[in-house]
Protein backbone atom coordinates (compact mmCIF):
# COMPACT_ATOMS: atom_id res chain seq x y z
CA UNK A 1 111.72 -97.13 16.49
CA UNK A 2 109.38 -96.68 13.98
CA UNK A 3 105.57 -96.51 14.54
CA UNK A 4 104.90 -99.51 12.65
CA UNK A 5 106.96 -101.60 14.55
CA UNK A 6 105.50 -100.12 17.87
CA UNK A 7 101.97 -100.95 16.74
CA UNK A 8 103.00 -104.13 15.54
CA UNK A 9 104.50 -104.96 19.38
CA UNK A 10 101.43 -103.71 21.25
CA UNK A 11 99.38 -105.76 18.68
CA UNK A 12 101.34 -109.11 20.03
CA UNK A 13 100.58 -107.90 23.44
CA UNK A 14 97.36 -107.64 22.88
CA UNK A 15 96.72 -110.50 21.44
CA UNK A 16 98.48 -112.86 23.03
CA UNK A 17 96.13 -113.95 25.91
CA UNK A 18 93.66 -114.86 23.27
CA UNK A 19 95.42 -116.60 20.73
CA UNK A 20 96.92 -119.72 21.69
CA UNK A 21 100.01 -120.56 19.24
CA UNK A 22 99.72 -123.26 17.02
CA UNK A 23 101.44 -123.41 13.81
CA UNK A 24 97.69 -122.82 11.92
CA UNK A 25 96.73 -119.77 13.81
CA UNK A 26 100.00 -118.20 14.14
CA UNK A 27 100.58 -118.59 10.40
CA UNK A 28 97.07 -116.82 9.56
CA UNK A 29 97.78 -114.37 12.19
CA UNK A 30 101.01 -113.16 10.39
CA UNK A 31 98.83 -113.27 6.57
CA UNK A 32 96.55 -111.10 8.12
CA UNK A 33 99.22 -108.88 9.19
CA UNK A 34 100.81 -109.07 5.36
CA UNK A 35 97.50 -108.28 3.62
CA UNK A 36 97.12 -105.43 5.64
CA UNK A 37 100.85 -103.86 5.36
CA UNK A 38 100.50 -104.78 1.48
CA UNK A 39 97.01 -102.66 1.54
CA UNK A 40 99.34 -99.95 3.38
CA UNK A 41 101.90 -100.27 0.42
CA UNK A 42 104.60 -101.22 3.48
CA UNK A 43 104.96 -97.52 3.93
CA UNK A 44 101.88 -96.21 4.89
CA UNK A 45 101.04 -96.89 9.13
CA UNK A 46 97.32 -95.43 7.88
CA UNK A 47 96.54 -97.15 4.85
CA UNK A 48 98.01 -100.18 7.06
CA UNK A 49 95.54 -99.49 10.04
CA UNK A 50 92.66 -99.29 7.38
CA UNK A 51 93.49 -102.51 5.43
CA UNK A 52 93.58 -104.25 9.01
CA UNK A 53 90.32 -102.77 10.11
CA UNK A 54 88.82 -103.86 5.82
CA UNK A 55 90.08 -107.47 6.65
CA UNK A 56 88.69 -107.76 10.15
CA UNK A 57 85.63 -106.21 9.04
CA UNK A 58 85.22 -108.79 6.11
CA UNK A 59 85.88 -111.66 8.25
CA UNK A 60 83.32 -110.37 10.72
CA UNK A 61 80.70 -110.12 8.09
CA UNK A 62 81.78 -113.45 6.35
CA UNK A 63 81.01 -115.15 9.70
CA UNK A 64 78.37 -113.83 11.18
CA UNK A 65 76.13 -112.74 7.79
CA UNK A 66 76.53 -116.37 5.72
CA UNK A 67 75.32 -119.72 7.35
CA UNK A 68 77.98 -121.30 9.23
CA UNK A 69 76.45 -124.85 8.24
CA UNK A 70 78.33 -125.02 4.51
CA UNK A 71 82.27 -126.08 5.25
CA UNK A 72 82.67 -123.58 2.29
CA UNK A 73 81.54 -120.06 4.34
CA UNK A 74 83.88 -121.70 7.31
CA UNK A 75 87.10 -122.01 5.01
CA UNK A 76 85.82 -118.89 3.12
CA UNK A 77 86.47 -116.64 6.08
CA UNK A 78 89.79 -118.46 6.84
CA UNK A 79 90.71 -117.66 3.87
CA UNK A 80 89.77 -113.91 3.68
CA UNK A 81 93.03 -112.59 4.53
CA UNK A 82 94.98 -114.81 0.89
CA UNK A 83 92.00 -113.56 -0.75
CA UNK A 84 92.51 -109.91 0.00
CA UNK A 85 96.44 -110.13 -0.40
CA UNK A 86 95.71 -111.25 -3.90
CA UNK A 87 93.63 -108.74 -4.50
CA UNK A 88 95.65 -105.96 -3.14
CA UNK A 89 98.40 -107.45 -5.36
CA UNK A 90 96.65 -107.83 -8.33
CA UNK A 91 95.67 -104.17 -8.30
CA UNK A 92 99.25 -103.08 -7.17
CA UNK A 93 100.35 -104.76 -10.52
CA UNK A 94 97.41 -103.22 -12.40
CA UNK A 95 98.67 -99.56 -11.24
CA UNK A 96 102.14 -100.01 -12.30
CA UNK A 97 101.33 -101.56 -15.93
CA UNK A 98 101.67 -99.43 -18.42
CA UNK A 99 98.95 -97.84 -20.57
């Protein structure tokens, strides 16, 4: 078993008390999880440990830094984890062009 797949169970563990699953949650739960392991290049456990930790720290500082009054911060940092898969994807496909 591979470590990725052992981080990925103890992850579930972990967070299964606090998430309850609905079809919303669960489905930005596992985007999350794809930004990340697209930041990590699916091969790289670090990289894939640091893109989690980018995304959860950008969602942290979306939430608590920008006033929660505008609907538009709220689906902002719902959104962080599409945002930052497009990103990492975008610049994927910017290193492989050719020059």
């Amino acid at each position: 078993m591979g470590h990725g797949t052992a981080l990925a169970g103890l992850a579930a563990i972990l967070a299964a008390p606090m998430l309850s699953l609905s079809v919303g949650e669960l489905s930005l739960l596992v985007v999350s999880a794809y930004a990340a392991a697209i930041i990590g290049r699916l091969t790289s456990t670090l990289w894939t440990f640091v893109g989690g930790l980018a995304l959860g720290i950008l969602t942290s500082l979306l939430v608590g830094y920008l006033p929660s009054s505008s609907s538009l911060v709220q689906n902002l940092a719902q959104a962080a984890p599409f945002l930052l898969l497009f990103v990492a994807s975008w610049c994927e496909d910017a290193s492989r062009r050719p020059r």
